[in-house]
N, C-alpha and C. Protein backbone atom coordinates (compact mmCIF):
# COMPACT_ATOMS: atom_id res chain seq x y z
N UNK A 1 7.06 46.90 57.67
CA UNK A 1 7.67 46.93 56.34
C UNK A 1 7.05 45.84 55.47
N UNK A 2 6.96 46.18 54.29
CA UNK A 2 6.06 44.90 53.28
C UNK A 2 6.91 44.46 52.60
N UNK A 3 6.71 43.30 51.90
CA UNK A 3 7.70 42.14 51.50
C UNK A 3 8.58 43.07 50.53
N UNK A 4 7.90 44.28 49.87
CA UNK A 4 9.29 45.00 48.87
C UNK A 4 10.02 45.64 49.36
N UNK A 5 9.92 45.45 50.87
CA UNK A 5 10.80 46.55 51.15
C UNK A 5 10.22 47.93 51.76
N UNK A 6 8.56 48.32 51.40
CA UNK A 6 8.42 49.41 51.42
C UNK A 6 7.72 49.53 52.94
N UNK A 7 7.11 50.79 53.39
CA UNK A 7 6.90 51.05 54.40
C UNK A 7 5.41 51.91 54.26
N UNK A 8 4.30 51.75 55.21
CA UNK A 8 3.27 53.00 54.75
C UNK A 8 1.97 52.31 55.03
N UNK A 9 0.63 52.31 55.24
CA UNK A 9 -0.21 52.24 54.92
C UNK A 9 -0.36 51.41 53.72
N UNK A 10 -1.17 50.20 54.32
CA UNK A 10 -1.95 49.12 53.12
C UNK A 10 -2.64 50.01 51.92
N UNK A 11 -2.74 49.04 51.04
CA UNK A 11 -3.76 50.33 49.99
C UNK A 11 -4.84 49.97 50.42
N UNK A 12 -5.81 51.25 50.25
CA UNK A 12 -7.96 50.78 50.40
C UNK A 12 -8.21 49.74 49.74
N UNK A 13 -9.25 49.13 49.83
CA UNK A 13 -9.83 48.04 48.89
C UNK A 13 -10.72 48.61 48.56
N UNK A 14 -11.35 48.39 47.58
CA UNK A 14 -12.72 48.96 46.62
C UNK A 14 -13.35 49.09 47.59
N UNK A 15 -13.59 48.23 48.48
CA UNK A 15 -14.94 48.60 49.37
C UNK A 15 -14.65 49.69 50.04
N UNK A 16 -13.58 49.62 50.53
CA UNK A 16 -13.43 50.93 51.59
C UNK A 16 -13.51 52.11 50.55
N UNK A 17 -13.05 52.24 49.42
CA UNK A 17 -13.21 53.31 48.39
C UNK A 17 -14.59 53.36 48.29
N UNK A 18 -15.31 53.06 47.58
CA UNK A 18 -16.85 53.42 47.83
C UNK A 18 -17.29 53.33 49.17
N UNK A 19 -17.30 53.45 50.21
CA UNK A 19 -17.22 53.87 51.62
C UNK A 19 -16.87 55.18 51.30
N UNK A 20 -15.81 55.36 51.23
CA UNK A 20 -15.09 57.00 51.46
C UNK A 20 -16.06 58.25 49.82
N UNK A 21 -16.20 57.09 49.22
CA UNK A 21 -16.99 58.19 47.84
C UNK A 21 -18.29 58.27 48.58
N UNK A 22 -19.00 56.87 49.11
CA UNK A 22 -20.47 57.59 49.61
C UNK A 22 -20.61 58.53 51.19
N UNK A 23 -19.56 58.53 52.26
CA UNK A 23 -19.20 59.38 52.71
C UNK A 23 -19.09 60.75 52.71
N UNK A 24 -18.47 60.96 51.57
CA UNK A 24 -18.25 62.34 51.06
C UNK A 24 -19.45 63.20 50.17
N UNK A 25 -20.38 61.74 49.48
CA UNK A 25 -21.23 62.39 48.96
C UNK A 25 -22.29 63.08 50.07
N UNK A 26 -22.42 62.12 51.17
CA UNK A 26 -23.65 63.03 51.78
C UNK A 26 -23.47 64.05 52.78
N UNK A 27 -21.88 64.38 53.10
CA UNK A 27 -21.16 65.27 53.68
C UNK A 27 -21.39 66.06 52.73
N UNK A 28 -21.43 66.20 51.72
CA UNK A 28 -21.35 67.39 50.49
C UNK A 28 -23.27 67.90 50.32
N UNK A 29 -23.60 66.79 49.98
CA UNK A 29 -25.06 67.31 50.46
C UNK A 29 -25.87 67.89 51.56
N UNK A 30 -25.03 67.76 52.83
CA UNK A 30 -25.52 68.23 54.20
C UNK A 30 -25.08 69.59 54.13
N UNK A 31 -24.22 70.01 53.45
CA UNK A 31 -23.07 71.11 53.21
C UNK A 31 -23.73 71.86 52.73
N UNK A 32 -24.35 71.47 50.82
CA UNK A 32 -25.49 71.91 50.38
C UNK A 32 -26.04 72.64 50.51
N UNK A 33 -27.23 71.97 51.51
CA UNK A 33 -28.13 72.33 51.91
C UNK A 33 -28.44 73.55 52.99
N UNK A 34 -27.34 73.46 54.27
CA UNK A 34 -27.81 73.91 55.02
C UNK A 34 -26.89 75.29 54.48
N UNK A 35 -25.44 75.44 53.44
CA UNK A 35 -24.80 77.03 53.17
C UNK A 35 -24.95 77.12 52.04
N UNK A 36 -25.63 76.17 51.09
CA UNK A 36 -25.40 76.35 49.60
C UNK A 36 -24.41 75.64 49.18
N UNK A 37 -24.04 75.65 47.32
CA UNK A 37 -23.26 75.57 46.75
C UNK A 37 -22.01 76.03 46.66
N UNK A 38 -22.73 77.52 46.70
CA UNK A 38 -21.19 77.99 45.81
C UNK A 38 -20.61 78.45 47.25
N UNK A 39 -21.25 78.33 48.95
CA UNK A 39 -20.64 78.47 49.94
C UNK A 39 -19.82 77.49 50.06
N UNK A 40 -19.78 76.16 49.80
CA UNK A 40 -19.28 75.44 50.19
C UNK A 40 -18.03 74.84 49.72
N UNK A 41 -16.96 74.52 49.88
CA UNK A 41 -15.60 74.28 49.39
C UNK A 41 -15.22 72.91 49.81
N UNK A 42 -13.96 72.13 48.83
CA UNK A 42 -13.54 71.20 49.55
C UNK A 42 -13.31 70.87 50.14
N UNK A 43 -12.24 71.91 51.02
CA UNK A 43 -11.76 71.79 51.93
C UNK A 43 -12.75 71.07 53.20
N UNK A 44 -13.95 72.32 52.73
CA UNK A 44 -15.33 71.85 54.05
C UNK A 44 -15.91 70.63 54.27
N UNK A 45 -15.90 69.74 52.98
CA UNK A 45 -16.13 68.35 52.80
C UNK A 45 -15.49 67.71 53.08
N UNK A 46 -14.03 67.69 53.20
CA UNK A 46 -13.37 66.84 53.42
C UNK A 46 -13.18 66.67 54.91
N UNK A 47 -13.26 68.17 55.27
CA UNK A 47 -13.04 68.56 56.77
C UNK A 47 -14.52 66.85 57.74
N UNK A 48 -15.98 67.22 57.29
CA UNK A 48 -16.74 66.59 57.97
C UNK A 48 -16.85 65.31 57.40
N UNK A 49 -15.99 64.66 56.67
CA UNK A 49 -15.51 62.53 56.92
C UNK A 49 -14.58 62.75 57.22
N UNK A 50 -13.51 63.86 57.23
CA UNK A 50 -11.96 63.96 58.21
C UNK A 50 -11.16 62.99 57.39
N UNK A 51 -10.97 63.81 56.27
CA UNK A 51 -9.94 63.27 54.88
C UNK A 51 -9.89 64.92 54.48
N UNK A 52 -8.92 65.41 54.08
CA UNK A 52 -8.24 66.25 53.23
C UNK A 52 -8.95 66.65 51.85
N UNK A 53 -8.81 67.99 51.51
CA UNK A 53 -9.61 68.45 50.31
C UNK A 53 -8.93 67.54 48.88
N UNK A 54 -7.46 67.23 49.57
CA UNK A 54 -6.71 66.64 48.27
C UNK A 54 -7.45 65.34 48.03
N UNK A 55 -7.82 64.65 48.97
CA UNK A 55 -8.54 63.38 49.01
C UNK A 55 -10.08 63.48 47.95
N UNK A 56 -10.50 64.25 48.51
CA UNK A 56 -12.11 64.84 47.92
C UNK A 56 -11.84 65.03 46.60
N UNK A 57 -10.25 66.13 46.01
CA UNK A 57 -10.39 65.83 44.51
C UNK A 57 -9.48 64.65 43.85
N UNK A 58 -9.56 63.56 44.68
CA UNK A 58 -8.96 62.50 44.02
C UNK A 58 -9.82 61.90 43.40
N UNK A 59 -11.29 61.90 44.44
CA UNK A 59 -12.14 61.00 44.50
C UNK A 59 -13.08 61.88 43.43
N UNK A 60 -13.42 63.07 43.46
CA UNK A 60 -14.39 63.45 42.20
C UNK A 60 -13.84 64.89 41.38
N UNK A 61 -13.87 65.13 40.11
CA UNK A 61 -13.53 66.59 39.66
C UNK A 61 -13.47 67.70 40.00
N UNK A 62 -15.20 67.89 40.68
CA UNK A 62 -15.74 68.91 40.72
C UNK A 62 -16.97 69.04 42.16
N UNK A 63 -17.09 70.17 43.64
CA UNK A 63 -17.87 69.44 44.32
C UNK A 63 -19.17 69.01 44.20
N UNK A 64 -19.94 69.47 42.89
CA UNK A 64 -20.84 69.45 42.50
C UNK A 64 -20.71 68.14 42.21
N UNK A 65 -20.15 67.00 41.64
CA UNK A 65 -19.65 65.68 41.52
C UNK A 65 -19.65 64.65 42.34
N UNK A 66 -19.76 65.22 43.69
CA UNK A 66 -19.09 64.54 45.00
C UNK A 66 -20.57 63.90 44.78
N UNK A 67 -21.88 64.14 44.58
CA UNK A 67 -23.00 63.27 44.83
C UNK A 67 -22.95 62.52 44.27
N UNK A 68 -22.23 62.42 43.66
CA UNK A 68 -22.62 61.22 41.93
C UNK A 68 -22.77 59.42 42.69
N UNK A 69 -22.29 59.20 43.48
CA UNK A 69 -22.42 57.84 43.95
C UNK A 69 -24.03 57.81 44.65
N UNK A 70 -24.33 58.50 45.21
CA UNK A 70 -25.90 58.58 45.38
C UNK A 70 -26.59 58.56 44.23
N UNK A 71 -26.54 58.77 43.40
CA UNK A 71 -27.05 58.56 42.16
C UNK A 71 -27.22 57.27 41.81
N UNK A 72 -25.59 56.89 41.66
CA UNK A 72 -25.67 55.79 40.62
C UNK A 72 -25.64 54.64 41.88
N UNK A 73 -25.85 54.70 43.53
CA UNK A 73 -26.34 53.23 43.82
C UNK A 73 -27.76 52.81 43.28
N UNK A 74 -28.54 53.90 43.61
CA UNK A 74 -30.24 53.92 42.83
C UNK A 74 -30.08 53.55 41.75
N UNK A 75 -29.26 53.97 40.41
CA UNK A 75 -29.34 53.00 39.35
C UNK A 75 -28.88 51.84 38.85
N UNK A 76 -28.82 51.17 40.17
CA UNK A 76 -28.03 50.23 40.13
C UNK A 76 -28.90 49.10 40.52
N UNK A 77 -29.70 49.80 41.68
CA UNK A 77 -30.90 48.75 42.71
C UNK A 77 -32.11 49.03 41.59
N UNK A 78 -32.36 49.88 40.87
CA UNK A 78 -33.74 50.16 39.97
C UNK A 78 -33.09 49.08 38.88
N UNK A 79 -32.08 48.68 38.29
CA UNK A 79 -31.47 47.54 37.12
C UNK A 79 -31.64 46.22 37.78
N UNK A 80 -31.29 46.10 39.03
CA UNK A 80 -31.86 45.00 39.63
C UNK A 80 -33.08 44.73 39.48
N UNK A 81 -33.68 45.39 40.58
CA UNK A 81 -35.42 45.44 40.20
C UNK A 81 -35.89 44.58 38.83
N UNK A 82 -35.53 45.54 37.94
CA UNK A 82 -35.84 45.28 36.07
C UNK A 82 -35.52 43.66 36.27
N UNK A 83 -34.43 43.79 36.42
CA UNK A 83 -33.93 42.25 36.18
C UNK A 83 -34.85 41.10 37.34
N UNK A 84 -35.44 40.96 38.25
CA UNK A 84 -35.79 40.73 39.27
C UNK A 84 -37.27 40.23 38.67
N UNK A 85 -38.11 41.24 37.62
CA UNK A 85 -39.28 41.28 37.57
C UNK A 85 -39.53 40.00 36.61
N UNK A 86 -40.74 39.39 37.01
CA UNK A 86 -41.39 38.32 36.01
C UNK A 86 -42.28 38.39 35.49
N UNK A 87 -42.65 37.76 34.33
CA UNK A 87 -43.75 38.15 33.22
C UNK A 87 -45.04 37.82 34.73
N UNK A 88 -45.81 38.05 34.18
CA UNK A 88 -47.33 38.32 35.23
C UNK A 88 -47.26 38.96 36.50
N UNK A 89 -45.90 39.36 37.20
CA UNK A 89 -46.24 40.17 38.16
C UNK A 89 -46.34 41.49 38.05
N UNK A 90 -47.17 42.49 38.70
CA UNK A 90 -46.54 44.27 38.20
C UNK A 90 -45.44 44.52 38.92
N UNK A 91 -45.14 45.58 37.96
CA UNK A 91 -44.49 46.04 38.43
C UNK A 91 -43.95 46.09 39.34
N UNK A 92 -44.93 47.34 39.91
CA UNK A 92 -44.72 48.12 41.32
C UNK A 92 -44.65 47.29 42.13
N UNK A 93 -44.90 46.10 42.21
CA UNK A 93 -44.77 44.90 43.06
C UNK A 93 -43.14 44.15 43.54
N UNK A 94 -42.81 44.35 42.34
CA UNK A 94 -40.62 44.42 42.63
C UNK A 94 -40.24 45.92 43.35
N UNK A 95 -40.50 46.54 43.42
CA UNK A 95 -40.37 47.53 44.21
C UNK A 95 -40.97 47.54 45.13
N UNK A 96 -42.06 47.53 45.53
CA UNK A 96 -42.17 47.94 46.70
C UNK A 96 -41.94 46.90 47.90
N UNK A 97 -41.29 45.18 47.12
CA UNK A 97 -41.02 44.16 47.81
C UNK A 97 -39.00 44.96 48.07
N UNK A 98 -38.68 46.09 46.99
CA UNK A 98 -37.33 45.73 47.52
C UNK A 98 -36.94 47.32 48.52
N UNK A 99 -37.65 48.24 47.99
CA UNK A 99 -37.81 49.33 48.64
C UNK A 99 -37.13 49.21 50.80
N UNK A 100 -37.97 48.62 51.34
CA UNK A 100 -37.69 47.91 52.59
C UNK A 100 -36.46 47.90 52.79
N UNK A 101 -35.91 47.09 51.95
CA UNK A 101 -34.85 46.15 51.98
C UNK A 101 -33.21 46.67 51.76
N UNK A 102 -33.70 47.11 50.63
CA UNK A 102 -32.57 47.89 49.48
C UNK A 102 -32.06 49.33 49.84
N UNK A 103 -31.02 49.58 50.74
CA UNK A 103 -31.07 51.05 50.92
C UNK A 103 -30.48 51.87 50.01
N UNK A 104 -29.97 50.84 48.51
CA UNK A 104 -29.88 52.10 47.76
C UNK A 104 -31.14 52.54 47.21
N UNK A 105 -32.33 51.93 46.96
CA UNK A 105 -33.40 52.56 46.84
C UNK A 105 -33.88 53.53 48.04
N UNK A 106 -32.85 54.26 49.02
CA UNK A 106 -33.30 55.51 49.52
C UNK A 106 -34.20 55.09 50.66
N UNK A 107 -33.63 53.75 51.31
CA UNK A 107 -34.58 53.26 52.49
C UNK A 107 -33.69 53.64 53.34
N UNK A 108 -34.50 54.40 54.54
CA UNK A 108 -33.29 54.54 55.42
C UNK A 108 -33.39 55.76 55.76
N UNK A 109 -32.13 56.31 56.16
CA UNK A 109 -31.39 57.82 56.71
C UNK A 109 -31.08 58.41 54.98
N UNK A 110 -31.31 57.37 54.28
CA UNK A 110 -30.52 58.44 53.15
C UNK A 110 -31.70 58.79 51.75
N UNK A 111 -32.85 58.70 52.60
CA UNK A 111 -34.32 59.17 51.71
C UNK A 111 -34.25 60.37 52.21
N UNK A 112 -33.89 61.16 53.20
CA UNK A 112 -34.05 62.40 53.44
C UNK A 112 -32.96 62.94 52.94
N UNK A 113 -31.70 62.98 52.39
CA UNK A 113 -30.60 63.44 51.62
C UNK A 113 -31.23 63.00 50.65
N UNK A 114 -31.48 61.92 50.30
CA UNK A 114 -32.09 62.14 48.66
C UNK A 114 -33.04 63.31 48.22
N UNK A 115 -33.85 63.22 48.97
CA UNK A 115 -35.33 64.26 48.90
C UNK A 115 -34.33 65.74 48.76
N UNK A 116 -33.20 66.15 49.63
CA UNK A 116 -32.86 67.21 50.01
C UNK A 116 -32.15 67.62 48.52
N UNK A 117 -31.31 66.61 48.37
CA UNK A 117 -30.56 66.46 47.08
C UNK A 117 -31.00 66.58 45.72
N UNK A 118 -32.70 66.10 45.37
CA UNK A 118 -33.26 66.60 44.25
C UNK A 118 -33.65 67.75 44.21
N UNK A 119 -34.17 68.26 45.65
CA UNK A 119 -34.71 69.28 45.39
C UNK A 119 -33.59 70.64 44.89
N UNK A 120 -32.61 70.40 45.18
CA UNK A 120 -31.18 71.44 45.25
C UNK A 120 -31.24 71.60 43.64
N UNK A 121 -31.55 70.22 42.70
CA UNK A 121 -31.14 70.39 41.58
C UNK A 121 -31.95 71.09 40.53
N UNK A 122 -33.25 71.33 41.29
CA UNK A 122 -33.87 72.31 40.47
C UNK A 122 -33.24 73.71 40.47
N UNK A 123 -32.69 74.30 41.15
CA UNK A 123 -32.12 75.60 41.13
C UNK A 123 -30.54 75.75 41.35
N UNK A 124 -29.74 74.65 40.48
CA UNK A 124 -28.15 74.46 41.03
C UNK A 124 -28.32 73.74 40.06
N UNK A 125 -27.49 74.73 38.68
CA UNK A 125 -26.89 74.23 37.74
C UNK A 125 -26.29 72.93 37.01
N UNK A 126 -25.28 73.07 38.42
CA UNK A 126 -23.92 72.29 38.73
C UNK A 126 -24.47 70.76 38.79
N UNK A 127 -25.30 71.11 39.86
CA UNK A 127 -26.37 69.91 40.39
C UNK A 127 -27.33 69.36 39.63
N UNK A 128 -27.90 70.16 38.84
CA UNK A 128 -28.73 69.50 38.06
C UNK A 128 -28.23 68.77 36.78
N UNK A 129 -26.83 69.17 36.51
CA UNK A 129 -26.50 68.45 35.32
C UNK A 129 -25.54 67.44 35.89
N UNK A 130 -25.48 66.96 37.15
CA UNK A 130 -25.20 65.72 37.93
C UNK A 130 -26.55 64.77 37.47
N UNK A 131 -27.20 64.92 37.89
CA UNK A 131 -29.03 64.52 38.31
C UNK A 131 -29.10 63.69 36.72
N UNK A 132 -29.31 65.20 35.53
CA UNK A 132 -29.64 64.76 34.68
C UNK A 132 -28.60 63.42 33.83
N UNK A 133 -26.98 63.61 34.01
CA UNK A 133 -26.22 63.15 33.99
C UNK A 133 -26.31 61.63 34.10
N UNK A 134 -26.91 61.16 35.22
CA UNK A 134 -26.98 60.09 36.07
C UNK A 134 -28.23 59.26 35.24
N UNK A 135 -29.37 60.16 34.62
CA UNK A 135 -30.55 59.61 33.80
C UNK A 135 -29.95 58.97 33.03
N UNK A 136 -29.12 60.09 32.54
CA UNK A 136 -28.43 59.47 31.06
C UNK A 136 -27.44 58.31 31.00
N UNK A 137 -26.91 57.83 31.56
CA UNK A 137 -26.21 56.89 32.28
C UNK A 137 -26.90 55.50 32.35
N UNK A 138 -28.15 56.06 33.29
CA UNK A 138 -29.17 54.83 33.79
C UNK A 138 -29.69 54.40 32.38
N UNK A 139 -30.02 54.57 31.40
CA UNK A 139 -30.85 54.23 30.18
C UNK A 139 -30.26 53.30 29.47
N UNK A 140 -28.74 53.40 29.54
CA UNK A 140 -28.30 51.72 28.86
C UNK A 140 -28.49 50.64 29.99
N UNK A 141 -28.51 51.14 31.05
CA UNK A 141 -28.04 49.59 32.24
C UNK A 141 -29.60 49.46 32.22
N UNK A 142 -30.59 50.48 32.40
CA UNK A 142 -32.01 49.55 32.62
C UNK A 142 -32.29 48.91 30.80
N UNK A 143 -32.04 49.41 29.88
CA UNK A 143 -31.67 48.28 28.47
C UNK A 143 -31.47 47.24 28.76
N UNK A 144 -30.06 46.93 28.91
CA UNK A 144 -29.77 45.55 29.46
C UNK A 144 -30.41 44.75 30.41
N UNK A 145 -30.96 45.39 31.12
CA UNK A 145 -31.70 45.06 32.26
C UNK A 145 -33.31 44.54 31.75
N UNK A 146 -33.90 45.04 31.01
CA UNK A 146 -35.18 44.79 30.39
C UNK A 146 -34.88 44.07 29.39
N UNK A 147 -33.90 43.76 28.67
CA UNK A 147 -33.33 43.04 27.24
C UNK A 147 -33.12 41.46 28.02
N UNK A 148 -32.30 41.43 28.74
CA UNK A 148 -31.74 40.54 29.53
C UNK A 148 -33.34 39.49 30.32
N UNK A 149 -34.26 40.28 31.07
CA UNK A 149 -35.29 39.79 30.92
C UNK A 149 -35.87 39.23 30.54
N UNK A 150 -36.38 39.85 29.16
CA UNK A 150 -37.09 39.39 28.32
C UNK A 150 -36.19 38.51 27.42
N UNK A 151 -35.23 38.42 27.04
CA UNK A 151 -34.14 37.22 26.24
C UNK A 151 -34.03 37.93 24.96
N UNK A 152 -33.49 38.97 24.92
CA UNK A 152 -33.38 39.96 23.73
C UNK A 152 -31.96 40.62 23.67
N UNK A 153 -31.80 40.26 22.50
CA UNK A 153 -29.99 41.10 22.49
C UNK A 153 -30.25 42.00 22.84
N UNK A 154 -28.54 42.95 23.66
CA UNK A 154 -28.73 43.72 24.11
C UNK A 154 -28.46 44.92 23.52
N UNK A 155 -28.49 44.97 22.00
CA UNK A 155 -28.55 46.07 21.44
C UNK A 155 -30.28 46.09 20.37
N UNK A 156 -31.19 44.77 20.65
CA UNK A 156 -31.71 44.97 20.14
C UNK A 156 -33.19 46.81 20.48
N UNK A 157 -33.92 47.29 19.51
CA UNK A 157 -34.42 48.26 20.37
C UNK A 157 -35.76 48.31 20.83
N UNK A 158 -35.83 47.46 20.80
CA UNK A 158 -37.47 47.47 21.84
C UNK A 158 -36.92 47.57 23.54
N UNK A 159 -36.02 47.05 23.98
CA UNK A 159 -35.63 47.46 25.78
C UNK A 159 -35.20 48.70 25.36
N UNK A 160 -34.36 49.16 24.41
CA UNK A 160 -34.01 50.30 23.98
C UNK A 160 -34.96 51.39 24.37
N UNK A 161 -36.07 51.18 23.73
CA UNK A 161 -37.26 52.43 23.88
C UNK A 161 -37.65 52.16 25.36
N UNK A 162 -37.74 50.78 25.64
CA UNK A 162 -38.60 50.59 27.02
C UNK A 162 -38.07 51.55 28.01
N UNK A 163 -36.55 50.81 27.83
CA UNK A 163 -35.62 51.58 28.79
C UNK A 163 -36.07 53.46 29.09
N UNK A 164 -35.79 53.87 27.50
CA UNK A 164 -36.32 55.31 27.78
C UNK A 164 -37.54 55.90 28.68
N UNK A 165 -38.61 55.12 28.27
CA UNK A 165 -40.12 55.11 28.90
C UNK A 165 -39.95 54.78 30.31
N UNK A 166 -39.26 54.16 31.08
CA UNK A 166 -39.29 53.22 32.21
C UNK A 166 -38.36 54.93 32.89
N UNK A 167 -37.00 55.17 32.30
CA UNK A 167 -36.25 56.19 32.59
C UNK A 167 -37.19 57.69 32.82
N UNK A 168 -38.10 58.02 32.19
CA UNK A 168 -38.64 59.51 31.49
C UNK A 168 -39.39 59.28 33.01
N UNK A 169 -40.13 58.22 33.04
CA UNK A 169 -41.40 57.88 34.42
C UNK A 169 -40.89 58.16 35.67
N UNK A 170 -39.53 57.06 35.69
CA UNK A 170 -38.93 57.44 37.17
C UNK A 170 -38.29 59.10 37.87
N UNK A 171 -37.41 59.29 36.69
CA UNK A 171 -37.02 60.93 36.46
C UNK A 171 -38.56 61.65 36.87
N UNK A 172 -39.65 61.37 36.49
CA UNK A 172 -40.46 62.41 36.52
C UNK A 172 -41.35 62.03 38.20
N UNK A 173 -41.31 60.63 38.63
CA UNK A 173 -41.89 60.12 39.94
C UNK A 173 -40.83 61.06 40.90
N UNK A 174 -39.68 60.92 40.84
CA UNK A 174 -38.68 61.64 41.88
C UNK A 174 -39.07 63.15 42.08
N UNK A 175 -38.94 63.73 40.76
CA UNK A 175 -39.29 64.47 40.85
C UNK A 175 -40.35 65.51 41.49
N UNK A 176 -41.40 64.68 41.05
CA UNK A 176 -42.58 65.50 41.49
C UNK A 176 -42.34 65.17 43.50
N UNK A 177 -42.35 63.99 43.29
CA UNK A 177 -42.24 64.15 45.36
C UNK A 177 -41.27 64.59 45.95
N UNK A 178 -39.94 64.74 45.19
CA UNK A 178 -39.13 65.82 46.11
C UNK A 178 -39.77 67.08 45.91
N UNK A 179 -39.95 67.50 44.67
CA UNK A 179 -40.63 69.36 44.29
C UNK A 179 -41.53 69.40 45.12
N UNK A 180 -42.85 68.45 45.23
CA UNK A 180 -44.31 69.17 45.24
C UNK A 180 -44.68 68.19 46.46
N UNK A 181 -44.15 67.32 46.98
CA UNK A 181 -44.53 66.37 47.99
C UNK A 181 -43.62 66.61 49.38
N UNK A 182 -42.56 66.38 49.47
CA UNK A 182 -41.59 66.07 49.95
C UNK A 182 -40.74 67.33 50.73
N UNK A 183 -40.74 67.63 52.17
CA UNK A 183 -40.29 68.80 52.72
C UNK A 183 -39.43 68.55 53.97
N UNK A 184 -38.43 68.78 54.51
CA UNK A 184 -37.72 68.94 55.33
C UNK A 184 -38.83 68.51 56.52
N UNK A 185 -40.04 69.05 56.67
CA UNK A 185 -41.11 68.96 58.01
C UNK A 185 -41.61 68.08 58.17
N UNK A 186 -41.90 66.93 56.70
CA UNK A 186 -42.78 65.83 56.24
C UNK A 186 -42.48 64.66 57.28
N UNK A 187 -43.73 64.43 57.96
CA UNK A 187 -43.40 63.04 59.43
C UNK A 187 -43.13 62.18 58.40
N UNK A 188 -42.08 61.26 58.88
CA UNK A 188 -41.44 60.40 58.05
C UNK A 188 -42.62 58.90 57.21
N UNK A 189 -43.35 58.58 58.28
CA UNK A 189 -44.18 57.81 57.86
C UNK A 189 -44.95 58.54 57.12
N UNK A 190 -45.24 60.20 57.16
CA UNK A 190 -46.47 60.25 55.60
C UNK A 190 -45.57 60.60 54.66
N UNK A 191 -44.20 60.45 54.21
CA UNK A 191 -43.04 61.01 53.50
C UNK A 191 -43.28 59.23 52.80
N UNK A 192 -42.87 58.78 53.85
CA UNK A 192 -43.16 56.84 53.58
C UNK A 192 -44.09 56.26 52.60
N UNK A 193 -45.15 56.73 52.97
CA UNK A 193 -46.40 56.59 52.05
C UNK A 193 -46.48 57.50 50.72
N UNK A 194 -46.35 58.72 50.78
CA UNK A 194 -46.28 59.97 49.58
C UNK A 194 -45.00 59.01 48.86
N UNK A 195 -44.33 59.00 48.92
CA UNK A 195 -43.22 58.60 48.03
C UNK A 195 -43.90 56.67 47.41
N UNK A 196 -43.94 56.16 48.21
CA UNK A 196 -44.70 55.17 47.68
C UNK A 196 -45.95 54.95 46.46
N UNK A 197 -47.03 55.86 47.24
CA UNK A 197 -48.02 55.92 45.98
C UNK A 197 -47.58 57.13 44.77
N UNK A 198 -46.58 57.98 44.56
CA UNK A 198 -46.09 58.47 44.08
C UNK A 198 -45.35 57.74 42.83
N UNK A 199 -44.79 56.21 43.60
CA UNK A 199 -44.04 55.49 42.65
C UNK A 199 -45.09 54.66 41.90
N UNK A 200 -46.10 54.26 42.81
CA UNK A 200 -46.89 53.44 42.34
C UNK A 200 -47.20 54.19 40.63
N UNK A 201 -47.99 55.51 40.87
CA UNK A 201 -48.67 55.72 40.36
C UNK A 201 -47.78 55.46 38.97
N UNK A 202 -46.67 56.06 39.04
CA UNK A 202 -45.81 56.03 37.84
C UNK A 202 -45.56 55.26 37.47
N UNK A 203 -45.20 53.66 38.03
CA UNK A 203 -44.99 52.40 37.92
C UNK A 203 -46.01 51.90 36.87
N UNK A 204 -46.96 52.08 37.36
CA UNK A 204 -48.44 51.82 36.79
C UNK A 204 -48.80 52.13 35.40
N UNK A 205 -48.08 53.56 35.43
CA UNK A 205 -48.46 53.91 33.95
C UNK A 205 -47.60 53.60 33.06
N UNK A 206 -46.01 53.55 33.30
CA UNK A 206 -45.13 53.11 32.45
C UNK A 206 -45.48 51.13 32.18
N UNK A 207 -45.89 50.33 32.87
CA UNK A 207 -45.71 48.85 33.02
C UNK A 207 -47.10 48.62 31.75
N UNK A 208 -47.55 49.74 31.11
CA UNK A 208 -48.83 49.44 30.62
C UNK A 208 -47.85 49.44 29.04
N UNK A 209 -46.73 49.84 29.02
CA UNK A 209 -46.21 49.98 27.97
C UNK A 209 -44.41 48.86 27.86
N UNK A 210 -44.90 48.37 29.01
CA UNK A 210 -43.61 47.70 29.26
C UNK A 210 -44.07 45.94 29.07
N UNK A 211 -45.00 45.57 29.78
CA UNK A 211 -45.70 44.62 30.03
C UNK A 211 -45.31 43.48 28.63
């Protein structure tokens, strides 16, 4: 019994709540993938982290939704990055020092749900206006993130545009190596490398306008 009197289960703490949201997201993506979308139901998600469908729509609207925390840890570790970087180093050099490290940059068990997860959103509506969703999102925090850097208010618009340019590059690096690189068969070490010079390359060309 707790000091009011009441009886029940402690409440979650944030952490354990994002636990149970990134849980569910890649239960929903494994789901995905192997029956589809529109096969798949709450109930079924909730069933494989073993929480209740009521739980699943506490935690997101719609199951097409349930990924959204995969999303936004990546834009969270790519705002770091930004913030991380110093005048004379490149780029691609904050990345590929945090890549290793950082598993929301998709190091790990959860580069192959990522890979699985973009590719879904080329042909899944639902999914793709998650994806694109999440761009749109990312473009004020990498602002701040490049503003903050460089010692520039954060409404001024030069990170403003950067931000966009830095956003349009990465959107289009993911892209191409989940579409045209990136396959369920891919040995993990040449998946390792393809995704790497993949980023590079893009890194490279956006930092010529960022610099």
């Amino acid at each position: 019994m707790t000091a009011g009197g009441r009886t029940g289960r402690p409440p979650l703490t944030e952490e354990r709540k994002a636990e149970i949201r990134l849980e569910i997201a890649r239960a929903a993506v494994d789901l995905f993938v192997t029956q589809g979308v529109a096969a798949t139901t709450g109930e079924q998600i909730g069933q494989a982290v073993g929480v209740s469908a009521r739980t699943v729509w506490r935690y997101f609207p719609s199951k097409e939704a349930c990924v959204r925390p995969l999303f936004a840890a990546g834009i969270e570790a790519v705002a770091d990055c930004l913030r991380a970087w110093r005048p004379g180093r490149p780029l691609v050099a904050v990345f590929e020092d945090a890549v290793p490290t950082d598993s929301r940059l998709v190091a790990g068990p959860d580069r192959a749900t990522m890979g699985a997860l973009v590719r879904l959103t080329r042909g899944e509506p639902g999914l793709r206006a998650e994806w694109l969703q999440s761009y749109d999102e990312a473009e004020p925090a990498f602002a701040r993130a490049l503003a903050e850097r460089s010692g520039l208010a954060a409404d001024d618009l030069r990170p403003a545009i950067q931000a966009a340019m830095f956003n349009a590059a990465l959107r289009a690096a993911v892209e191409h190596y989940a579409w045209r690189v990136a396959d369920e068969t891919t040995d993990p070490a040449t998946a390792e490398a393809e995704l790497t010079a993949t980023m590079r390359s893009a890194l490279a060309v956006v930092a010529e306008g960022l610099a």
